[in-house]
Protein backbone atom coordinates (compact mmCIF):
# COMPACT_ATOMS: atom_id res chain seq x y z
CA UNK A 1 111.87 173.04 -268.76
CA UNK A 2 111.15 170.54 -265.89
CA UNK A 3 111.24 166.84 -266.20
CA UNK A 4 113.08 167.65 -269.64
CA UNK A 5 115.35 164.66 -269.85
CA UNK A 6 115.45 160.98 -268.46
CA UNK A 7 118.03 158.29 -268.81
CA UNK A 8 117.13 155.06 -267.27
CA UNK A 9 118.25 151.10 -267.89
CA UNK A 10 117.33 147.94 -266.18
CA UNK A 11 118.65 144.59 -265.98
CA UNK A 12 116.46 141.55 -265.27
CA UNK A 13 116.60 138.17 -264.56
CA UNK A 14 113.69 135.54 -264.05
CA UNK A 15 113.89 131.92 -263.88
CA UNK A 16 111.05 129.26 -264.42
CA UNK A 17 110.22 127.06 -261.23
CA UNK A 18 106.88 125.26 -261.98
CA UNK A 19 104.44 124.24 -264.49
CA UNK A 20 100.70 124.49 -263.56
CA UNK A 21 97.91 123.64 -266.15
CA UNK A 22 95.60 126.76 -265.90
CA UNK A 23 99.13 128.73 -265.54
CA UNK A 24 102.01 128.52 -267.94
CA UNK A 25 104.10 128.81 -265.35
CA UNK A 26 105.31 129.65 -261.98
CA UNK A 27 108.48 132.63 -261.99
CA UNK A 28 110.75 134.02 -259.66
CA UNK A 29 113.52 136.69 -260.65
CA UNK A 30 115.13 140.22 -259.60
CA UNK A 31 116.05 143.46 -261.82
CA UNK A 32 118.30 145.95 -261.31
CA UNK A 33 117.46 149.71 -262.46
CA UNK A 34 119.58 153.08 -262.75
CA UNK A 35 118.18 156.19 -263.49
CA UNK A 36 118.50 160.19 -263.81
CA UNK A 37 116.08 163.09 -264.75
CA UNK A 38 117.08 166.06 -264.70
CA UNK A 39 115.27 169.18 -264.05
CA UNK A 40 112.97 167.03 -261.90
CA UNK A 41 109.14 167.95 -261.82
CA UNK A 42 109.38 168.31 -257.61
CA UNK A 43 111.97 171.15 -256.68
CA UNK A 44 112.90 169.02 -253.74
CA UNK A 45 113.79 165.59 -256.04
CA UNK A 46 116.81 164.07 -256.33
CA UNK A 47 118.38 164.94 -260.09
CA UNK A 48 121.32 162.48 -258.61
CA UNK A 49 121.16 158.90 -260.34
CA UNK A 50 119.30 157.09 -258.46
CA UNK A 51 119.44 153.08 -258.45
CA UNK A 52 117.26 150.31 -257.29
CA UNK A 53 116.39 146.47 -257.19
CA UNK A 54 113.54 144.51 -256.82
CA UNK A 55 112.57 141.06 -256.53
CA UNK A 56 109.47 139.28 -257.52
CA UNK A 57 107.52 136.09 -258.15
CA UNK A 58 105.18 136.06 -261.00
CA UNK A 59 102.61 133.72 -263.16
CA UNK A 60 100.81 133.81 -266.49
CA UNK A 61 97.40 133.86 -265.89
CA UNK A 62 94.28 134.04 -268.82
CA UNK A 63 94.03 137.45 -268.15
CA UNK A 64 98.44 138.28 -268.57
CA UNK A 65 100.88 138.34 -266.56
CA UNK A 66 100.46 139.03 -262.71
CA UNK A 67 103.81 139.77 -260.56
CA UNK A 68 103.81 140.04 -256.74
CA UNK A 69 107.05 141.95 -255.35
CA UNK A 70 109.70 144.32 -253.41
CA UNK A 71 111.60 146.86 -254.48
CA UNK A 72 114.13 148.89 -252.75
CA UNK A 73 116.18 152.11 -254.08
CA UNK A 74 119.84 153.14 -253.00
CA UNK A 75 118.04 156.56 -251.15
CA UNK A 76 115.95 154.66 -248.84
CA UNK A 77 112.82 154.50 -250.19
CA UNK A 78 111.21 151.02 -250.63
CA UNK A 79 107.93 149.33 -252.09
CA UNK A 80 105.60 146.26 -252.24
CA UNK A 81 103.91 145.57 -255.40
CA UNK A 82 101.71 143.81 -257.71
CA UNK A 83 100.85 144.55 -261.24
CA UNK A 84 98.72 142.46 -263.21
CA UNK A 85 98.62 142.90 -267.25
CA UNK A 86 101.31 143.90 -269.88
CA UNK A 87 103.36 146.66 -269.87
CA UNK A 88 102.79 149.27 -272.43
């Protein structure tokens, strides 16, 4: 069965550097992420564990949080992004 199993874990660390009055806050930080699937979905993906990092600033804003960022994995690929809202 593809995609079968996944085993993934991340480490991250942000710290507070401002207070604004319509924000809660202004954060900067960086995580650290392994991960493995096996039986991969695309033949030609890696079922090797795979690991990445990623730094990022982010605020709380009325509408959740909002994160601005870069990400990098050890297999070359890399990433800008921004994500605004929880994480569910």
């Amino acid at each position: 069965m593809l995609g079968q199993s996944l085993t993934y874990g991340r480490v991250m660390h942000y710290q507070k550097l401002a207070d604004y009055k319509m924000f809660d806050g202004l954060y900067a930080g960086f995580s650290l992420e392994v991960g493995k699937m096996t039986h991969p979905l695309m033949p030609n993906s890696s079922s090797d564990v795979i690991k990445s990092a990623a730094a990022f600033i982010a605020t709380d804003s009325p509408i959740g949080p909002v994160y601005f960022g870069y990400g990098r994995s050890d297999d070359g690929n890399d990433s800008l992004f921004t994500f605004v809202g929880y994480p569910y």
